[in-house]
C-alpha atoms as a PDB file:
ATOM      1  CA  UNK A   1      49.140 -16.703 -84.261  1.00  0.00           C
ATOM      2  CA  UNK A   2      48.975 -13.963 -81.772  1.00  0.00           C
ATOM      3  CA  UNK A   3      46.907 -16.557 -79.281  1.00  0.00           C
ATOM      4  CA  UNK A   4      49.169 -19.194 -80.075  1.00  0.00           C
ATOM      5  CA  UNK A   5      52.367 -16.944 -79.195  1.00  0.00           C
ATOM      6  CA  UNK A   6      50.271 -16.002 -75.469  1.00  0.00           C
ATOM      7  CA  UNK A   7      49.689 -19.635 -74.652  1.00  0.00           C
ATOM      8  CA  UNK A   8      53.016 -20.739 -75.195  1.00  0.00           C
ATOM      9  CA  UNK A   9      54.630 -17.639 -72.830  1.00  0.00           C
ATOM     10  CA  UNK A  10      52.173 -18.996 -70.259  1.00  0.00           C
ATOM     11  CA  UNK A  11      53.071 -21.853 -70.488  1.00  0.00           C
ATOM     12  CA  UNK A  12      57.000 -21.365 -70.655  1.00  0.00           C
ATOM     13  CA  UNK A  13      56.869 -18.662 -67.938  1.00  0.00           C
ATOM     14  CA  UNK A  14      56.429 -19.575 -64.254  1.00  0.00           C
ATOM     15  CA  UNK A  15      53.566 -18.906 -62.265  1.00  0.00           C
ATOM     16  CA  UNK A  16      55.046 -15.999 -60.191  1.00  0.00           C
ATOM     17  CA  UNK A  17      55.584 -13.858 -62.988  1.00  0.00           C
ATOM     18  CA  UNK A  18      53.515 -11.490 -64.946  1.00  0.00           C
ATOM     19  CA  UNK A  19      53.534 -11.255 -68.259  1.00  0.00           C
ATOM     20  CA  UNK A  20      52.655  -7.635 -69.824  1.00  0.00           C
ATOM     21  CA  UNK A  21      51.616  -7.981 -73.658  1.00  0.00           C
ATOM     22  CA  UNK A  22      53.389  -4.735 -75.102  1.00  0.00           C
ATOM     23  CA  UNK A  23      50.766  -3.569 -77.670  1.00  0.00           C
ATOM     24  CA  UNK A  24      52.441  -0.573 -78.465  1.00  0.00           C
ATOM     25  CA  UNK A  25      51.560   0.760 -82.980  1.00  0.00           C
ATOM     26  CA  UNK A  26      49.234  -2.609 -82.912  1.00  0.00           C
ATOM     27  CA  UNK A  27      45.638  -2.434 -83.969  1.00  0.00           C
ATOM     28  CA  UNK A  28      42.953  -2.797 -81.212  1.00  0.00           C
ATOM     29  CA  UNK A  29      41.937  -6.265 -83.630  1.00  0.00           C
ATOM     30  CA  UNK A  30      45.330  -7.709 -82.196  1.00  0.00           C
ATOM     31  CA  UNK A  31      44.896  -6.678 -78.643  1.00  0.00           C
ATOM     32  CA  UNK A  32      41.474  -8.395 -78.902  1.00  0.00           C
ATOM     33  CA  UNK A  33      42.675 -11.726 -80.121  1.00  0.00           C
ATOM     34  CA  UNK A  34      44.850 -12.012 -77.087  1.00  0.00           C
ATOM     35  CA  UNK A  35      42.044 -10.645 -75.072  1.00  0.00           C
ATOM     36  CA  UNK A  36      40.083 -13.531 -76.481  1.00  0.00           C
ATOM     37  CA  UNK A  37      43.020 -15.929 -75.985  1.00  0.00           C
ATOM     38  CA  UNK A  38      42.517 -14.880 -71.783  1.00  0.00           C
ATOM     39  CA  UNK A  39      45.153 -12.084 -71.885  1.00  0.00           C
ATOM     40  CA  UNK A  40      44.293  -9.103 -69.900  1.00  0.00           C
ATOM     41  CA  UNK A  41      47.500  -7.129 -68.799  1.00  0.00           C
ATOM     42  CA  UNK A  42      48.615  -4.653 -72.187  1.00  0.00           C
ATOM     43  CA  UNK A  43      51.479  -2.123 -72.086  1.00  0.00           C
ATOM     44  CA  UNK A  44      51.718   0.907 -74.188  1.00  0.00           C
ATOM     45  CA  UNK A  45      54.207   3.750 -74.484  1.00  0.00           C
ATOM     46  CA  UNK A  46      52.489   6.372 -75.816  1.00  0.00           C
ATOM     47  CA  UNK A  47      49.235   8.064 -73.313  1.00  0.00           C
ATOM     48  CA  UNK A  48      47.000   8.964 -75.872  1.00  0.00           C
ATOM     49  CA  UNK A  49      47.393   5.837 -77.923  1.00  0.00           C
ATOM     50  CA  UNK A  50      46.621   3.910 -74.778  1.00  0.00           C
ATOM     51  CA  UNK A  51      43.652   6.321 -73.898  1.00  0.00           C
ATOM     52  CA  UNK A  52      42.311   5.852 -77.215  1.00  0.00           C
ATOM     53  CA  UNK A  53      42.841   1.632 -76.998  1.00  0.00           C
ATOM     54  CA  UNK A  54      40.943   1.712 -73.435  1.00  0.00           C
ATOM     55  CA  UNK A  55      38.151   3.797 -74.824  1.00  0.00           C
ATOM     56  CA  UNK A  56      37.504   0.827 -77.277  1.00  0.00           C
ATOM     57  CA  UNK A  57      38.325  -2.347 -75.175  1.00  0.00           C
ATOM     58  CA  UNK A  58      36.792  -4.124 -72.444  1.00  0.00           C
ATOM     59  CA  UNK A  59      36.884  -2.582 -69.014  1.00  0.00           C
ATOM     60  CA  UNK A  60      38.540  -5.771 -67.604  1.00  0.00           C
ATOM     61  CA  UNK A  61      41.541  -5.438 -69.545  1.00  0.00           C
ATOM     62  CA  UNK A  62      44.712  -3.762 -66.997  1.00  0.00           C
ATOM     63  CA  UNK A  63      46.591  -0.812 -68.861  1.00  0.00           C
ATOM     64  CA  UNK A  64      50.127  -0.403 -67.828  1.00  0.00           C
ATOM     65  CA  UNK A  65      51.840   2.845 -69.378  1.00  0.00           C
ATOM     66  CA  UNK A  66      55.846   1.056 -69.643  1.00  0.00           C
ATOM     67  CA  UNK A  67      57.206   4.347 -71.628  1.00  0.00           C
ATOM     68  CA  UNK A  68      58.607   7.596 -70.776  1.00  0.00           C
ATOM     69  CA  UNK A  69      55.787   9.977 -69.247  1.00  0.00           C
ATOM     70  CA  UNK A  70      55.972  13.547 -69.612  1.00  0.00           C
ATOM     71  CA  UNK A  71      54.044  15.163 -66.661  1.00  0.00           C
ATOM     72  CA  UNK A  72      51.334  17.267 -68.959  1.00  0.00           C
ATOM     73  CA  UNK A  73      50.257  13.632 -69.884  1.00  0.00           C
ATOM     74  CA  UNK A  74      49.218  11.749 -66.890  1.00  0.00           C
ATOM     75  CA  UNK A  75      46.279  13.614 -66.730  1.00  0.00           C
ATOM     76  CA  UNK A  76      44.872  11.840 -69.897  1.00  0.00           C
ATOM     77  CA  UNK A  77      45.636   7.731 -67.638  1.00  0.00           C
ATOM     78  CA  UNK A  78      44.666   8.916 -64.473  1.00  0.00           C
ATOM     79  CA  UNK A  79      41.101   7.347 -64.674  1.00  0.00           C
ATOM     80  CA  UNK A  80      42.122   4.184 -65.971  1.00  0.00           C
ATOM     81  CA  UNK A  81      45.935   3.171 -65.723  1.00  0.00           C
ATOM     82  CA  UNK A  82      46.768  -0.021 -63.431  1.00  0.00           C
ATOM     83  CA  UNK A  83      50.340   0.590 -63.478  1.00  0.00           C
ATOM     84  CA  UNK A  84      52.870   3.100 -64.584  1.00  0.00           C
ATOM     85  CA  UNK A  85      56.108   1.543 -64.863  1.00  0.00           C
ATOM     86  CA  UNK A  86      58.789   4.221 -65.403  1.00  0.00           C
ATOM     87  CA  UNK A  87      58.450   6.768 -62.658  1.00  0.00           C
ATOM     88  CA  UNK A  88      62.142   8.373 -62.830  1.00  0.00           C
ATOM     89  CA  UNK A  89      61.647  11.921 -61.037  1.00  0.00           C
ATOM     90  CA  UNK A  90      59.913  13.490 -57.639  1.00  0.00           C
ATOM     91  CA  UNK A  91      58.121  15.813 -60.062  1.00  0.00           C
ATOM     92  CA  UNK A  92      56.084  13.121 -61.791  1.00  0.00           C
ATOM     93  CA  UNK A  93      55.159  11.280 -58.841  1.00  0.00           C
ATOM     94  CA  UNK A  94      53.653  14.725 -57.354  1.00  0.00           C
ATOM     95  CA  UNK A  95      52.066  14.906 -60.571  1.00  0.00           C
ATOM     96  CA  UNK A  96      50.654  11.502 -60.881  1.00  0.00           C
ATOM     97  CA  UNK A  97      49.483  12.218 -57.026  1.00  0.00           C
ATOM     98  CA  UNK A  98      47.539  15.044 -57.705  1.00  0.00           C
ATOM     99  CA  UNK A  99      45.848  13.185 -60.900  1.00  0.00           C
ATOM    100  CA  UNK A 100      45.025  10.232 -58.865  1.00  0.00           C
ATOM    101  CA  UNK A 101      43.630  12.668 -56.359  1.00  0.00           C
ATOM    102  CA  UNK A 102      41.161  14.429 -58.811  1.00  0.00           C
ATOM    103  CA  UNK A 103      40.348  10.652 -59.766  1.00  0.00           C
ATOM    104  CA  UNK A 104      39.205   9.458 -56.657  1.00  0.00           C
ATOM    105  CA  UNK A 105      42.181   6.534 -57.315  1.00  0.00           C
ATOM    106  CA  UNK A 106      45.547   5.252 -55.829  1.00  0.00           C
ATOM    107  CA  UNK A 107      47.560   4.353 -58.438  1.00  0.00           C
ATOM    108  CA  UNK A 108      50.456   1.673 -58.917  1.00  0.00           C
ATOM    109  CA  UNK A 109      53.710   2.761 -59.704  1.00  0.00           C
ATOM    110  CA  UNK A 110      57.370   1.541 -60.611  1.00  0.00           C
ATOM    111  CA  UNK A 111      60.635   3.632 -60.044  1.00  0.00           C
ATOM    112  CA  UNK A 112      62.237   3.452 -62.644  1.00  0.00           C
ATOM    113  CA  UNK A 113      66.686   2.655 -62.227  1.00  0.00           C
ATOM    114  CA  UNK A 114      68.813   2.773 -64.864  1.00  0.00           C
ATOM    115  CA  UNK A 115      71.333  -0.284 -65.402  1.00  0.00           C
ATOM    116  CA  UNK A 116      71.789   0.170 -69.165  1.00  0.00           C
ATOM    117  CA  UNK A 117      74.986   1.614 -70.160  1.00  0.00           C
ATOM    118  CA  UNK A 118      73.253   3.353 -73.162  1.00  0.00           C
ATOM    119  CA  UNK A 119      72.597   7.198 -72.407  1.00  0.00           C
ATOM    120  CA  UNK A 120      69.504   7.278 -74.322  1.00  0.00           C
ATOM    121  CA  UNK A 121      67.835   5.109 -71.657  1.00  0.00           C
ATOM    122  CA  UNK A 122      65.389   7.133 -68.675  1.00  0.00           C
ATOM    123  CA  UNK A 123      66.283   6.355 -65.125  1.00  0.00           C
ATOM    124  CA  UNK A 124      66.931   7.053 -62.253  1.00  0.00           C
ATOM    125  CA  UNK A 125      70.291   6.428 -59.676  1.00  0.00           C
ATOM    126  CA  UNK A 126      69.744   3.736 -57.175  1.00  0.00           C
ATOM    127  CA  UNK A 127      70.765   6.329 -54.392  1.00  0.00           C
ATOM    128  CA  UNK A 128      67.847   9.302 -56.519  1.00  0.00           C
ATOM    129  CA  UNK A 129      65.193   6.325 -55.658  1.00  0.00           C
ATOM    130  CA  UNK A 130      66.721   5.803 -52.122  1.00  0.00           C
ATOM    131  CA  UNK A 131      66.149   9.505 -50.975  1.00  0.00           C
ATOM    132  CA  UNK A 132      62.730   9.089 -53.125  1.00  0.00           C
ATOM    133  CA  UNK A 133      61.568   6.446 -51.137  1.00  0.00           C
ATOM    134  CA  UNK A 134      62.454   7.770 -48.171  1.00  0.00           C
ATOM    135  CA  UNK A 135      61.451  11.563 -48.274  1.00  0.00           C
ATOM    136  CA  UNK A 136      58.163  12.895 -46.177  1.00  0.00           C
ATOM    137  CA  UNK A 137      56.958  14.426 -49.512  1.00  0.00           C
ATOM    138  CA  UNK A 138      56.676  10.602 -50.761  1.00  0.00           C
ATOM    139  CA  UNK A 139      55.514   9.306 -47.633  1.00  0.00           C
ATOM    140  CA  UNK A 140      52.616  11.922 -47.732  1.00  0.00           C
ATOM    141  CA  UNK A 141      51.377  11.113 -50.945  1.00  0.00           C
ATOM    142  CA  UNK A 142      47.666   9.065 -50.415  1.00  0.00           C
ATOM    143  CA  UNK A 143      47.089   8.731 -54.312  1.00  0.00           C
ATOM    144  CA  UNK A 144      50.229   6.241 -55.265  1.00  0.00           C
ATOM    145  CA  UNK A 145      51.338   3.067 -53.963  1.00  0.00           C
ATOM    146  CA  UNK A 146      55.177   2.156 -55.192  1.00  0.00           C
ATOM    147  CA  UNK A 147      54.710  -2.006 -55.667  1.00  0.00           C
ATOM    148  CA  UNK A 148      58.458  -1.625 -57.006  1.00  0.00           C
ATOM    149  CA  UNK A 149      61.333  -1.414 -59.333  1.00  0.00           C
ATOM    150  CA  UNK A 150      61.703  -1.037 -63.085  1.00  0.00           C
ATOM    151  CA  UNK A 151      64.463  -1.458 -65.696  1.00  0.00           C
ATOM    152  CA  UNK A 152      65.764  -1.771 -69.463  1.00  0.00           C
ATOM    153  CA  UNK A 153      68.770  -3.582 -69.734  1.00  0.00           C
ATOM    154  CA  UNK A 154      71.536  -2.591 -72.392  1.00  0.00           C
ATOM    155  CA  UNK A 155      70.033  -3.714 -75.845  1.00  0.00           C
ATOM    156  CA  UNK A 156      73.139  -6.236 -76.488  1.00  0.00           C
ATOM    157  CA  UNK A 157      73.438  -9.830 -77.090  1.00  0.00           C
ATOM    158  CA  UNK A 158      75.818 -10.224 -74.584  1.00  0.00           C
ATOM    159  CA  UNK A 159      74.369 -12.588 -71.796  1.00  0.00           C
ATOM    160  CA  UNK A 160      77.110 -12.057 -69.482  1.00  0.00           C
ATOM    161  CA  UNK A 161      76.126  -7.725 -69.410  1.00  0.00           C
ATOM    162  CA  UNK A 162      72.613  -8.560 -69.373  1.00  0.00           C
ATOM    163  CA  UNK A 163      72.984 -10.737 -66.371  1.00  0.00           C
ATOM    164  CA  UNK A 164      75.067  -8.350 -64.827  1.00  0.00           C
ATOM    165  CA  UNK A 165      72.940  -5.686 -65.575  1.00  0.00           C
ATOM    166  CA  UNK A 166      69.467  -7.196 -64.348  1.00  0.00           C
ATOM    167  CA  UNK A 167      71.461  -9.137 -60.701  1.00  0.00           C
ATOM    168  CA  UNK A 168      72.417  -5.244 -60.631  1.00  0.00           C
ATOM    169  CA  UNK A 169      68.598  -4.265 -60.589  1.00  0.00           C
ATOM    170  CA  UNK A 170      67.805  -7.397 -58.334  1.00  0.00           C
ATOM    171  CA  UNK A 171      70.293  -6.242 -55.567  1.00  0.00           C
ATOM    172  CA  UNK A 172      68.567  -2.759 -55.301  1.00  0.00           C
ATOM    173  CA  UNK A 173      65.104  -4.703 -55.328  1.00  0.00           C
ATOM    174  CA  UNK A 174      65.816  -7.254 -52.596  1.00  0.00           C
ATOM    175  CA  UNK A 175      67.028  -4.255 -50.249  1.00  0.00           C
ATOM    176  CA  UNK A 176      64.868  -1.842 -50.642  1.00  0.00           C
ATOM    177  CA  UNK A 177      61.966  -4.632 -50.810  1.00  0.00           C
ATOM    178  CA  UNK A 178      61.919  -5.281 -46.878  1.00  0.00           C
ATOM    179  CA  UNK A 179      61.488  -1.461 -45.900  1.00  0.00           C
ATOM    180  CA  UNK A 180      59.013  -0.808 -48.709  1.00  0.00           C
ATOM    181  CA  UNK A 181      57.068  -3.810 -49.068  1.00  0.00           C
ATOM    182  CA  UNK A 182      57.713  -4.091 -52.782  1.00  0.00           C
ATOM    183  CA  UNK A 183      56.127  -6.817 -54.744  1.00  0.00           C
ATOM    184  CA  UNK A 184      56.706  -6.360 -58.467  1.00  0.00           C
ATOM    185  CA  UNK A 185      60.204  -6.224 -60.586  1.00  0.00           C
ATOM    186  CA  UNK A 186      59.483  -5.460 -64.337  1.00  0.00           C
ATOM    187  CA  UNK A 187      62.856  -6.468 -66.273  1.00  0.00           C
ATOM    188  CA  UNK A 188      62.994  -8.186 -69.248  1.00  0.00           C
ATOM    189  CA  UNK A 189      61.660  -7.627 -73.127  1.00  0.00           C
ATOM    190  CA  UNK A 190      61.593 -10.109 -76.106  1.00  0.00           C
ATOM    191  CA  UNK A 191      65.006 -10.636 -76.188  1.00  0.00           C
ATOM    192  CA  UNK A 192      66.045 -11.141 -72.739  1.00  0.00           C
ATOM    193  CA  UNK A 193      63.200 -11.978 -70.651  1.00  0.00           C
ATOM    194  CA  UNK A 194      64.410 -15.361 -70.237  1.00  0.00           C
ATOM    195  CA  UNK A 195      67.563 -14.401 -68.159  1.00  0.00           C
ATOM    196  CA  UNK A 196      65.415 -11.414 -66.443  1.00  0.00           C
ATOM    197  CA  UNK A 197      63.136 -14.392 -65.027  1.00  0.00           C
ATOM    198  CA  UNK A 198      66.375 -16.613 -64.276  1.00  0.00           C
ATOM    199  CA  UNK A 199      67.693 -13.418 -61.812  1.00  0.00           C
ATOM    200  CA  UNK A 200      64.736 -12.588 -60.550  1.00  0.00           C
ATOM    201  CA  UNK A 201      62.238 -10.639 -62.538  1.00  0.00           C
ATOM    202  CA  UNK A 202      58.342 -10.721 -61.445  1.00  0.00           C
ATOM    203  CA  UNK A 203      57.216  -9.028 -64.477  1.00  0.00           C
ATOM    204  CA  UNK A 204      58.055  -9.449 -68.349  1.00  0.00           C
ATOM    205  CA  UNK A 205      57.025  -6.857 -70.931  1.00  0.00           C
ATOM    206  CA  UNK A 206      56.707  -9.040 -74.143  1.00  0.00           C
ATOM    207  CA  UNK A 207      55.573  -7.646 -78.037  1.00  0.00           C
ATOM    208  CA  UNK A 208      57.207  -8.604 -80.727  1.00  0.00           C
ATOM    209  CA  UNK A 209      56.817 -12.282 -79.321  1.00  0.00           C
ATOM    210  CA  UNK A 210      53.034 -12.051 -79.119  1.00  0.00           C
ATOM    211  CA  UNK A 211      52.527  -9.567 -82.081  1.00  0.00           C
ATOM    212  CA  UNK A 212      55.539 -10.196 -83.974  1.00  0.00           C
ATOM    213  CA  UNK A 213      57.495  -7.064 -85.281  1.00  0.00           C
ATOM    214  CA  UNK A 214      56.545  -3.637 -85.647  1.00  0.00           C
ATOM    215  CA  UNK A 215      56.092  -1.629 -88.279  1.00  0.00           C
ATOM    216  CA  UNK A 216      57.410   2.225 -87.248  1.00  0.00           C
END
């Protein structure tokens, strides 16, 4: 099932876009069968359950942390992480820095914006990433490279909002993309990655569509 529901994203999804295979509460056995099926890009939310999943899984496999990060954790990903999606303060990217540092490793990030109207969703302002980007503390960090731009969209039905919501995103993308270099933007889930891809997402973070739903 899970290999079937893999082959048929690739297939569906065009070839510019990445598709991250959110693995988050699912057994290693699951991971594996999409391994097997030629899958090899898994998001988690939760550092220590990802630690623990990379400890057990092939080395080829790319681990991309898509949650929340609290700065006392990056310490635990710093050796292996490919990508850390939701990098929404100066604070953690200093922190991530310094791990990377002890690591001998640049590694990948995503600023993370916030388009959802929902308060319980991390972000940060578009103008919070602007000064970001464009402060001498950023510019001096060797261990990171910022490939990008991040977001959740409102959790809604509403088509109209989430197209709004993710053009919103794309906007931000397109002109911060010529200064930066930027390659990736990560928008769209299950339920809307479909009209993330149609304005202009690079990157789709798909679970309950591979490993159908979760069991909190």
């Amino acid at each position: 099932m899970i290999s079937e529901n893999i082959k048929k994203l690739q297939n569906e999804i065009p070839s510019h876009v990445d598709l991250v295979a959110v693995s988050k509460t699912k057994p290693v056995a699951d991971i594996m069968e999409a391994y097997k099926a030629g899958h090899r890009i898994f998001g988690e939310n939760k550092v220590k359950e990802m630690e623990s999943k990379w400890e057990e899984t092939p080395d080829d496999i790319q681990w991309h942390m898509i949650g929340h990060v609290q700065r006392n954790k990056v310490k635990y990903m710093a050796p292996f992480v490919s990508l850390i999606h939701a990098v929404d303060s100066p604070r953690l990217l200093k922190e991530i820095n310094k791990q990377a540092k002890k690591n001998d490793r640049v590694i990948s990030c995503l600023l993370q914006i916030k388009i959802a109207e929902e308060e319980s969703k991390y972000g940060m302002s578009e103008a919070d990433a602007e000064t970001l980007l464009a402060s001498e503390t950023t510019a001096n960090f060797q261990h990171i490279r910022i490939q990008g731009l991040m977001g959740m969209a409102t959790f809604t039905e509403d088509s109209k909002q989430l197209t709004e919501e993710f053009q919103k995103l794309k906007k931000c993308y397109d002109r911060l993309k010529e200064t930066y270099g930027f390659t990736t933007l990560s928008m769209g889930m299950s339920g809307d990655y479909k009209i993330a891809i149609d304005n202009g997402s690079t990157m789709i973070r798909v679970g309950s569509a591979i490993f159908g739903e979760r069991n909190y």
